[in-house]
Protein backbone atom coordinates (compact mmCIF):
# COMPACT_ATOMS: atom_id res chain seq x y z
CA UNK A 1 -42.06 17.27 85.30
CA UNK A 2 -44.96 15.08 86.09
CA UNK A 3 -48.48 16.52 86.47
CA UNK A 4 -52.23 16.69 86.42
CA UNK A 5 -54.00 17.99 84.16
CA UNK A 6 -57.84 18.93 83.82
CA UNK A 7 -59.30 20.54 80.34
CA UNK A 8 -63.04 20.75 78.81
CA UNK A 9 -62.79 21.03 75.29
CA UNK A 10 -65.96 21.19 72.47
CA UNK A 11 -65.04 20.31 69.42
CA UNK A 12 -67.12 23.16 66.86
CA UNK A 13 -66.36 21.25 63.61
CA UNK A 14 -68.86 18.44 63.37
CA UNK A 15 -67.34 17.83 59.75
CA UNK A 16 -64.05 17.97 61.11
CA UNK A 17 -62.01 15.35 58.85
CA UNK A 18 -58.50 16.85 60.78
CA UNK A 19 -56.73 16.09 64.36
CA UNK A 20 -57.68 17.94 66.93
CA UNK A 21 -54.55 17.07 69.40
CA UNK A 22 -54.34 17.66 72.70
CA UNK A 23 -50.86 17.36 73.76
CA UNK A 24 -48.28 17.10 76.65
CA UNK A 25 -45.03 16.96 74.80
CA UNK A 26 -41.61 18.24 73.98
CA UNK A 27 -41.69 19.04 70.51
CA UNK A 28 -43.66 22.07 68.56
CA UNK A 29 -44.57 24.34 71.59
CA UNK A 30 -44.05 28.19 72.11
CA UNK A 31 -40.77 27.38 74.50
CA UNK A 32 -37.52 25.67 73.01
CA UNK A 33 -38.47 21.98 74.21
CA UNK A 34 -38.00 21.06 70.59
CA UNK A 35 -34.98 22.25 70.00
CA UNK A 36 -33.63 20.52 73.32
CA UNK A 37 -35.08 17.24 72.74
CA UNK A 38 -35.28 16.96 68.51
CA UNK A 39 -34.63 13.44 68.72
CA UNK A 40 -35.72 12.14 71.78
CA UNK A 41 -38.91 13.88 72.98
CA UNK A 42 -42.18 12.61 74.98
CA UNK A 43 -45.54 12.78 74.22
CA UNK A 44 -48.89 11.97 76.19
CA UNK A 45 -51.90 12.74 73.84
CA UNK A 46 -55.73 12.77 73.61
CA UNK A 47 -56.02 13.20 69.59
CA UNK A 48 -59.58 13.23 68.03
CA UNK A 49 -59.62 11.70 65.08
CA UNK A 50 -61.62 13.73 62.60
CA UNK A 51 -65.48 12.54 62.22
CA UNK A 52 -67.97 11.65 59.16
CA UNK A 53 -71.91 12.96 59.58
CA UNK A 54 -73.69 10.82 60.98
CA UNK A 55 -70.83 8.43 62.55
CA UNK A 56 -69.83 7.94 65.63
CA UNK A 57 -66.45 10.52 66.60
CA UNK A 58 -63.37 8.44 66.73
CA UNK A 59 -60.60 9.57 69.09
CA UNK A 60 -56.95 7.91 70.34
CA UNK A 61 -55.17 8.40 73.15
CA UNK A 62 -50.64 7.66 72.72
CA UNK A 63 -47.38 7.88 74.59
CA UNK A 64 -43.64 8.37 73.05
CA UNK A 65 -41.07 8.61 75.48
CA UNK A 66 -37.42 9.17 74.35
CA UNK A 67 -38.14 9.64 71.13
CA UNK A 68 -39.64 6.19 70.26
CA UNK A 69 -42.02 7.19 67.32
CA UNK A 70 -41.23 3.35 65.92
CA UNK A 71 -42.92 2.13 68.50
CA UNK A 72 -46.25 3.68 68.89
CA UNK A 73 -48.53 2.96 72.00
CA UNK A 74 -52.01 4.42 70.62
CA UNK A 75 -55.23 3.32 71.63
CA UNK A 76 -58.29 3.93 69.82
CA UNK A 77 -61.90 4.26 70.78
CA UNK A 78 -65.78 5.66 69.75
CA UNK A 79 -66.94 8.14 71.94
CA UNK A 80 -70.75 7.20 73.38
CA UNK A 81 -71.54 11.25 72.91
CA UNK A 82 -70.83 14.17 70.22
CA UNK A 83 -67.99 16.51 71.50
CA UNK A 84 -68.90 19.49 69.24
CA UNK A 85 -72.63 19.80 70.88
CA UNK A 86 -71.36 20.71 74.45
CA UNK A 87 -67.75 20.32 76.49
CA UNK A 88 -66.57 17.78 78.16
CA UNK A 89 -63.29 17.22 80.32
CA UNK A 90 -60.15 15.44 79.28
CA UNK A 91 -57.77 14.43 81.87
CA UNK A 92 -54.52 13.04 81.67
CA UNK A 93 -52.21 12.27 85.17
CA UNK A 94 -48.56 12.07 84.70
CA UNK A 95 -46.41 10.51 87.88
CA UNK A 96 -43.18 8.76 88.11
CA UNK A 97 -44.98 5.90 88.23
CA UNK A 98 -48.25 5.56 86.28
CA UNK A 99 -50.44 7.65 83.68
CA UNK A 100 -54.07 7.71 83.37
CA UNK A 101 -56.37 9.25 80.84
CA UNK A 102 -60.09 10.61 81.68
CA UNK A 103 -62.95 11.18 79.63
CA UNK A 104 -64.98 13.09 82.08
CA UNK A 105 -65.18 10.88 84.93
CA UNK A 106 -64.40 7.90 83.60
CA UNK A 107 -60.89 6.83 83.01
CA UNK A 108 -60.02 4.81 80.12
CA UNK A 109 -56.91 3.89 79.77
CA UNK A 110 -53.75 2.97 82.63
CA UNK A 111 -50.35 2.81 82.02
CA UNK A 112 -48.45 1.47 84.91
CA UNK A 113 -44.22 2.06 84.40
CA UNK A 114 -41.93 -1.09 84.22
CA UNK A 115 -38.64 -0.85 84.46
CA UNK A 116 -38.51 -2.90 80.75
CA UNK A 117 -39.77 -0.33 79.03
CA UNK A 118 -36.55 1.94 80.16
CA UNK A 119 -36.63 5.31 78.38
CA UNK A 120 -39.94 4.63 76.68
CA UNK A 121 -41.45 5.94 79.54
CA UNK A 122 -41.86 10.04 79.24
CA UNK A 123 -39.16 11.49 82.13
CA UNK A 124 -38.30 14.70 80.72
CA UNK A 125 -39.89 18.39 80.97
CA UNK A 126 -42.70 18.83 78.74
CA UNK A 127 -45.21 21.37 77.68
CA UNK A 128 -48.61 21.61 76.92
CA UNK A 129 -50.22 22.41 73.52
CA UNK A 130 -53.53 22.09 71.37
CA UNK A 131 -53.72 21.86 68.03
CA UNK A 132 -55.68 21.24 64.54
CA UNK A 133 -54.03 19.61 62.19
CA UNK A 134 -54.27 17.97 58.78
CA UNK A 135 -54.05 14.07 59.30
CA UNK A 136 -56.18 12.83 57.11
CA UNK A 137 -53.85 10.02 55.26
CA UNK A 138 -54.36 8.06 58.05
CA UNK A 139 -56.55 9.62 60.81
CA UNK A 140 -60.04 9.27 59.39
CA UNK A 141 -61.00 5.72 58.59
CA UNK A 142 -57.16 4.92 58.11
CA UNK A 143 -56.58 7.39 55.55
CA UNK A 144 -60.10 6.65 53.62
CA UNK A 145 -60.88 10.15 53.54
CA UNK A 146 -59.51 13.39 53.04
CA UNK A 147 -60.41 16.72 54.70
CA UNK A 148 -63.32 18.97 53.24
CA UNK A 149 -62.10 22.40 53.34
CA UNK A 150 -65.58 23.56 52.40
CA UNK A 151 -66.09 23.02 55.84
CA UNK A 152 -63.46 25.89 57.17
CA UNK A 153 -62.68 26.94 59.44
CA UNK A 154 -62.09 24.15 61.71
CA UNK A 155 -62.70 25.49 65.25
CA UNK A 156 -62.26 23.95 68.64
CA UNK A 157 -62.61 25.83 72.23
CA UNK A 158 -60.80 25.34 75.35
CA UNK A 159 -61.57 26.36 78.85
CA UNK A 160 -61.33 25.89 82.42
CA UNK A 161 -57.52 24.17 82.11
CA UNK A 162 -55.90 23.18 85.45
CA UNK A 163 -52.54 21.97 86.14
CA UNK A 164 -50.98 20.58 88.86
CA UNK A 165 -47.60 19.47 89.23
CA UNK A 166 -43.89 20.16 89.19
CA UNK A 167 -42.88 23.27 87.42
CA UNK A 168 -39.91 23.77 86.06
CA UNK A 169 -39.60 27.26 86.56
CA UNK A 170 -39.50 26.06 90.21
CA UNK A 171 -36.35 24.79 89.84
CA UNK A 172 -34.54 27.83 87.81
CA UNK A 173 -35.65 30.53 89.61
CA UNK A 174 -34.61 33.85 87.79
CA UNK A 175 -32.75 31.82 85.24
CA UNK A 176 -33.55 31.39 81.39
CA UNK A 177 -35.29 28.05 81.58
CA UNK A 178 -35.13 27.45 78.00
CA UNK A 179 -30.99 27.45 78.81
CA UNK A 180 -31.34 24.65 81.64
CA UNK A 181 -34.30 22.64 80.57
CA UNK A 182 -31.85 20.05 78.77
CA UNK A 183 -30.04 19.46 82.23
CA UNK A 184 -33.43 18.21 83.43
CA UNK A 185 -31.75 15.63 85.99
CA UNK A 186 -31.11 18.66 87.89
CA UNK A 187 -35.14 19.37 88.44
CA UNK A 188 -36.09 18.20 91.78
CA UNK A 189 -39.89 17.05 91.38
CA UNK A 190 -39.79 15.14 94.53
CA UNK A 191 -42.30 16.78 96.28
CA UNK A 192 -44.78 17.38 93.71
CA UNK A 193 -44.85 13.86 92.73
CA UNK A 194 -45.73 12.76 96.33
CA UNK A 195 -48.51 15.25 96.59
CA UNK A 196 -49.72 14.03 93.00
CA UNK A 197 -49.24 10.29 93.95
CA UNK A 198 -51.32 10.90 97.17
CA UNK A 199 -54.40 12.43 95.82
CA UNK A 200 -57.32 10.63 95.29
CA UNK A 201 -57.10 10.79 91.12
CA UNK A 202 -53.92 8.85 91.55
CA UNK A 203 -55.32 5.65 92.19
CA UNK A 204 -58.79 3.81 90.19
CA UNK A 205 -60.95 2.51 92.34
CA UNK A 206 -63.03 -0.11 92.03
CA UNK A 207 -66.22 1.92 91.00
CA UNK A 208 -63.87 3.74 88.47
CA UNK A 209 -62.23 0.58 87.15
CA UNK A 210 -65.82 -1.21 86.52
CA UNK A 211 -66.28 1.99 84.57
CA UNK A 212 -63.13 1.83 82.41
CA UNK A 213 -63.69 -1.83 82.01
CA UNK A 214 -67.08 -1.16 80.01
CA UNK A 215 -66.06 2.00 78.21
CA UNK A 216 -63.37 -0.45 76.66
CA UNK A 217 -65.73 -2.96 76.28
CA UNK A 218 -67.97 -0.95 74.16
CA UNK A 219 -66.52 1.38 72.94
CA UNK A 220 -62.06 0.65 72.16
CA UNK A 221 -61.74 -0.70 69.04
CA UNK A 222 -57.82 -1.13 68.44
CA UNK A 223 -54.84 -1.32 70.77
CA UNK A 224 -51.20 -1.72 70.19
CA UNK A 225 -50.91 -4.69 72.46
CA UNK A 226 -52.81 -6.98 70.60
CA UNK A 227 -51.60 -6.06 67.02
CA UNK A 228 -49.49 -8.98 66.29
CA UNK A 229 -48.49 -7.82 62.61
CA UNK A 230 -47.10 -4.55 64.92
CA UNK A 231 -45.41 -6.48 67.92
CA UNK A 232 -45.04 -10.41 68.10
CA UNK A 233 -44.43 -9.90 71.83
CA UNK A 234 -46.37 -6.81 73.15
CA UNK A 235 -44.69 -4.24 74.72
CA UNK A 236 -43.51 -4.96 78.62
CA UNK A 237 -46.30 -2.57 79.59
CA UNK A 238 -49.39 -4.56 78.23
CA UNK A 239 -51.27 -5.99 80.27
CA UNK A 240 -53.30 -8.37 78.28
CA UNK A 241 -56.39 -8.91 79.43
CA UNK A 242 -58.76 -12.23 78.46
CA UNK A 243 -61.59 -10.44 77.41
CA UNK A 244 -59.78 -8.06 75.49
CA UNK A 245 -57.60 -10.64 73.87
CA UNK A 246 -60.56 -12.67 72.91
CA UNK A 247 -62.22 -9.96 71.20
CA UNK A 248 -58.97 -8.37 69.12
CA UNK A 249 -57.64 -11.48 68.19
CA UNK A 250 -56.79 -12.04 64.24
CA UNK A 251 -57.87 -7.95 64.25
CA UNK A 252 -53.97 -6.89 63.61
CA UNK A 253 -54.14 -4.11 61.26
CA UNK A 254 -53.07 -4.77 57.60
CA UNK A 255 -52.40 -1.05 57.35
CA UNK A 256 -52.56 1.25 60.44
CA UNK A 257 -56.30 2.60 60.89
CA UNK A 258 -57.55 -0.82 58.84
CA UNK A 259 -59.08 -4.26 60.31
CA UNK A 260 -60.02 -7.07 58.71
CA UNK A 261 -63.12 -7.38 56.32
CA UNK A 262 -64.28 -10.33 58.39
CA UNK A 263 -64.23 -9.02 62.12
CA UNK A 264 -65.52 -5.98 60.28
CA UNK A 265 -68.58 -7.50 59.34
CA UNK A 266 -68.91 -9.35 62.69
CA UNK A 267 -68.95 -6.45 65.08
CA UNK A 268 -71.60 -4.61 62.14
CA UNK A 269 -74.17 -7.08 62.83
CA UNK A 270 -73.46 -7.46 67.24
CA UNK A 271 -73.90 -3.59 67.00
CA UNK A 272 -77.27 -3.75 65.02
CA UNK A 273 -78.28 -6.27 67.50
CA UNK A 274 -77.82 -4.83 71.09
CA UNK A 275 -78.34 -0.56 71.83
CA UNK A 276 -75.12 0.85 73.33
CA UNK A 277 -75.72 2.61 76.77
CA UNK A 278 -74.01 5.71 77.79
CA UNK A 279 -70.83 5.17 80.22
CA UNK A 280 -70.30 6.52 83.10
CA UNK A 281 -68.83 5.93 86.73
CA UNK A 282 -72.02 5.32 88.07
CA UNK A 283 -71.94 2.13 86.37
């Protein structure tokens, strides 16, 4: 059930105005997860979110758990490099207790589990998937622009993917798992999740979380938690930070994917007037 999972992806599109999602969830894979869970699924993703020549690529990262698509968790941020000229890995760890999402070695974004958020935190089996997809009402520039099919085909490539983690095959041994998946309290993950919880990629240390810091500094440019048109109160997993705060404030979206003209125009002329260095977790 809970895992860790390493992929390097290149993007070959550089036109790409689609999704390119890369998925842990329970809906729309090759096994009947879907079927099982129709209405009350999880989701982890890493989603890019289609790219203009010449601007910079746009990606989000987003959690559902228990089917609560009213109550989206996405992230979005620029990437400081262009993921169709060579690969780079995309991580994303999964525990009973925390999820973290890499972009090579720098992690991004933590979720840490409180017992508020009850079954909006992902618990059941899921599978992974990749996919390209057309989300253009809303993916590129909030819907601004629609995809150029002059451009197909739209191509991505994979390689090198590692998982590690509880299987659930483990638990059904000779047994159709598709049959027991929905009984998932029966999996026994114990194990697993203490060897992921005890590896080093488990915890952010304080190089790695000097790193993240920046990287959302520079380079995140919405979150859920400090939409107020979205959520009044931010969800119990938040944790606002000052700096953050300071810099979204006013900025909740008057349609998802838009911002207002104002801050717009603010952060146009602070980018013209500083260069934005590369991140890494050297930093």
């Amino acid at each position: 059930m809970k895992v860790f999972l390493i992929c390097l992806v290149k993007v070959i599109s550089s036109d790409l105005l689609m999704i390119v999602a890369f998925d842990y969830s329970s809906t729309n894979t090759l096994t009947s997860n879907g079927d099982v869970f129709v209405k009350d699924h999880d989701e982890l993703d890493i989603e890019f979110l289609g790219n203009l020549e010449g601007k910079p690529w746009r990606f989000q990262t987003n959690m559902y758990g228990n089917g609560s698509t009213n109550r989206g968790r996405e992230e979005r941020y620029r990437l400081w490099f262009d993921p169709s000229k060579e690969f780079h890995r995309y991580s994303i760890l999964w525990t009973p207790t925390k999820i973290i999402f890499w972009v090579d070695d720098v992690p991004i974004r933590e979720i840490l589990r409180k017992e508020e958020m009850n079954g909006d935190y992902p618990q059941k089996p899921m599978s992974l998937y990749a996919t390209i997809w057309d989300a253009s009402s809303w993916a590129t520039s909030g819907g601004k622009f629609g995809v150029d099919y002059t451009f197909s085909p739209f191509v991505s490539e994979f390689k090198d993917i590692a998982l590690d983690g509880c299987n659930v095959s483990d638990s059904f041994p000779g047994e159709n798992n598709n049959n027991n998946i929905g009984n998932y309290n029966n999996i026994n993950c114990s194990v697993s999740d203490q060897f992921l919880m005890s590896n080093d990629y488990s915890t952010i240390s304080p190089k790695q979380a000097t790193a993240m810091r920046r990287f959302r500094e520079r380079y995140m440019y919405y979150s859920y938690c400090y939409d107020t048109i979205r959520y009044s109160v931010p969800p119990p997993e938040c944790v606002i930070v000052t700096a953050e705060k300071n810099r979204f404030r006013d900025t909740g979206r008057l349609k998802f994917g838009g911002s207002h003209p104002k801050v717009h125009k603010a952060r146009k002329k602070r980018r013209r007037n500083r260069s934005t260095p590369v991140v890494s977790a050297d930093l």
